[in-house]
C-alpha atoms as a PDB file:
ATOM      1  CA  UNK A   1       8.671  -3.948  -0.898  1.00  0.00           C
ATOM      2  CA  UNK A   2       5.347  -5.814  -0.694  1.00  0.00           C
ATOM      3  CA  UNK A   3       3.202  -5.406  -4.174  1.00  0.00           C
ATOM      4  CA  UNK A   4      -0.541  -6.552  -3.732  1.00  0.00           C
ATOM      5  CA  UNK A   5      -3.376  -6.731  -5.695  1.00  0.00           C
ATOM      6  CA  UNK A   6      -6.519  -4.453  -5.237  1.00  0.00           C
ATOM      7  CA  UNK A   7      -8.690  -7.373  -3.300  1.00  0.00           C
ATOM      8  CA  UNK A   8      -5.855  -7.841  -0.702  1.00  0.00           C
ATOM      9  CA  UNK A   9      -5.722  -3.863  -0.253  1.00  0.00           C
ATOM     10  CA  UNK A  10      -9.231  -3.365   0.463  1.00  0.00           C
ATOM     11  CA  UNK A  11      -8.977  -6.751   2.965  1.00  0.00           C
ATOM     12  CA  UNK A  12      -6.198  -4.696   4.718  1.00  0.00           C
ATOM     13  CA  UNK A  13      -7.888  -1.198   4.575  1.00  0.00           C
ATOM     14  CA  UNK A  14     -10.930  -2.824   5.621  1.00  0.00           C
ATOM     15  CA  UNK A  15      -9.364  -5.135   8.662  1.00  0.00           C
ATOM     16  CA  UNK A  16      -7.601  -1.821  10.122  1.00  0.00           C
ATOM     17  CA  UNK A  17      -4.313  -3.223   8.735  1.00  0.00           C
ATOM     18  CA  UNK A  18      -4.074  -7.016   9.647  1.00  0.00           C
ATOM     19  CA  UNK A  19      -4.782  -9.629   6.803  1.00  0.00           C
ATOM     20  CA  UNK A  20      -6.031 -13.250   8.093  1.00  0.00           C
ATOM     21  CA  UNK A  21      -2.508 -15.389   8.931  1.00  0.00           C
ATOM     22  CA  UNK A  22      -0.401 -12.029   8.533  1.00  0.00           C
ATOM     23  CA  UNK A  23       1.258 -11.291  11.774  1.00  0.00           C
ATOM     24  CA  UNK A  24       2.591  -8.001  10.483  1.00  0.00           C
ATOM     25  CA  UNK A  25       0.176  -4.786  10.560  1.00  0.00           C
ATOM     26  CA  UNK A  26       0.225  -2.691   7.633  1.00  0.00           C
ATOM     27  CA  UNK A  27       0.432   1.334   8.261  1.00  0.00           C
ATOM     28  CA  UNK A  28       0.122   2.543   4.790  1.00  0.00           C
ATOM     29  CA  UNK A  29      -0.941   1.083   1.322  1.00  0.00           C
ATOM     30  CA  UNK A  30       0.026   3.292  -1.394  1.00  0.00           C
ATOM     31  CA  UNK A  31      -1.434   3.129  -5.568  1.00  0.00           C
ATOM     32  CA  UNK A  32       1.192   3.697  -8.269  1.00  0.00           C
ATOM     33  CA  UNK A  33       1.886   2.859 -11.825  1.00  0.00           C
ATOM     34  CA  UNK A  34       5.055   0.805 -11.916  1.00  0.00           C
ATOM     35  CA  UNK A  35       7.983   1.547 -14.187  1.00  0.00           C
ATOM     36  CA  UNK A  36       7.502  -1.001 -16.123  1.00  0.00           C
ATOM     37  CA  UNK A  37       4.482  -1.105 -18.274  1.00  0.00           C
ATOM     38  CA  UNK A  38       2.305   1.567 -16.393  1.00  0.00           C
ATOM     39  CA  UNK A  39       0.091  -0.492 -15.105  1.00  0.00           C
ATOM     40  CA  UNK A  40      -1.985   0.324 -11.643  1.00  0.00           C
ATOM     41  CA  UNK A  41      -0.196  -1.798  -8.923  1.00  0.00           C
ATOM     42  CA  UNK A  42      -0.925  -1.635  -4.733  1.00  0.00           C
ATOM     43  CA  UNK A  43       1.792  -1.678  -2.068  1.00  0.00           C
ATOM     44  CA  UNK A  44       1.540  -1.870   1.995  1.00  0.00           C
ATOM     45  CA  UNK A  45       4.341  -0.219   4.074  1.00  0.00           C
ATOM     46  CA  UNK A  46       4.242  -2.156   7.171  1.00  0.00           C
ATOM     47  CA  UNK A  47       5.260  -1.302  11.097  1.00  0.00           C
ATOM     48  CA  UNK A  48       9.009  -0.476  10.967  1.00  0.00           C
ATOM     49  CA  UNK A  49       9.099   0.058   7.268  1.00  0.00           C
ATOM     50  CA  UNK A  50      10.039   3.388   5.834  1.00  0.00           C
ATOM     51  CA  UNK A  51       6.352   5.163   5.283  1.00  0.00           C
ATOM     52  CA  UNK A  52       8.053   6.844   2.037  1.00  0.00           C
ATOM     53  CA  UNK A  53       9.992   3.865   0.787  1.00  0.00           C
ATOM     54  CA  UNK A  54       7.300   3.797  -2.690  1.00  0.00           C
ATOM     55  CA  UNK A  55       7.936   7.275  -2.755  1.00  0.00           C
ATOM     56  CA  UNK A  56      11.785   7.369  -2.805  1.00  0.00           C
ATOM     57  CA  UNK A  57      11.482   4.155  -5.424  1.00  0.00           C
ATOM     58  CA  UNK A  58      12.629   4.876  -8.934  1.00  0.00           C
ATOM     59  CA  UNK A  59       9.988   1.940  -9.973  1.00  0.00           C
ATOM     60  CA  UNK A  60       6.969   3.519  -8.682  1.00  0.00           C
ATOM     61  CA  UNK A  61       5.608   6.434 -10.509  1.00  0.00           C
ATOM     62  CA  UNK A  62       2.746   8.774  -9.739  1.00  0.00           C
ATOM     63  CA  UNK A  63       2.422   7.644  -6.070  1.00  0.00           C
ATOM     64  CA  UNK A  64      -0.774   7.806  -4.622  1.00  0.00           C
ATOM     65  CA  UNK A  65      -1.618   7.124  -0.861  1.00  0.00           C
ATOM     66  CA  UNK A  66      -4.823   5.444   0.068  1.00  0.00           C
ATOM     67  CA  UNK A  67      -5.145   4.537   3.170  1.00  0.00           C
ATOM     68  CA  UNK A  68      -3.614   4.454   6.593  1.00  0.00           C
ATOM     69  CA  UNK A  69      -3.950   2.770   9.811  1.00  0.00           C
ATOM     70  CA  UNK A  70      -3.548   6.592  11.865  1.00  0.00           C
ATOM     71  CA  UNK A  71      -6.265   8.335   9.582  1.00  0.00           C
ATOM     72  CA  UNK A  72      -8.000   5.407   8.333  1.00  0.00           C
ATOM     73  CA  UNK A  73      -7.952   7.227   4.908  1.00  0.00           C
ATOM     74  CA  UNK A  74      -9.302   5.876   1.889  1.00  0.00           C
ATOM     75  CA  UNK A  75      -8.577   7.316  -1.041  1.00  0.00           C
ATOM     76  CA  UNK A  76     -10.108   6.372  -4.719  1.00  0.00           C
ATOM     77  CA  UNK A  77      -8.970   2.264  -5.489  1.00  0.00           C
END
């Protein structure tokens, strides 16, 4: 699972997927509160990843997606 912060998710979103020296392309990024405090956290699913592994997480609450690379959907940061 790849946890990133907000800046990095809008570099993604914004670069169709790719971040600068990243090699892997993302296909989702997904907003949650984690399990631990509550707190707002960002995730990418990259190619080859399970698209609902945030969603089948017990850590990950209130999963929200906000973009992906098919749709190009952005959703509210």
């Amino acid at each position: 699972m790849s946890t990133i912060n907000k800046l990095t998710a809008i570099a993604i979103a914004a670069n169709y997927g790719s971040y600068p020296g990243d090699s892997l392309k993302a296909i989702k990024i997904v907003k949650y509160n984690n399990c631990f405090n509550g707190d707002i956290a960002y995730a990418v699913v990259y190619e080859g990843q399970d698209r609902d592994m945030y969603e089948k997480s017990p850590a990950c609450h209130n999963i929200q997606t906000i973009w992906t690379y098919e749709d190009d959907l952005v959703g509210e940061w």
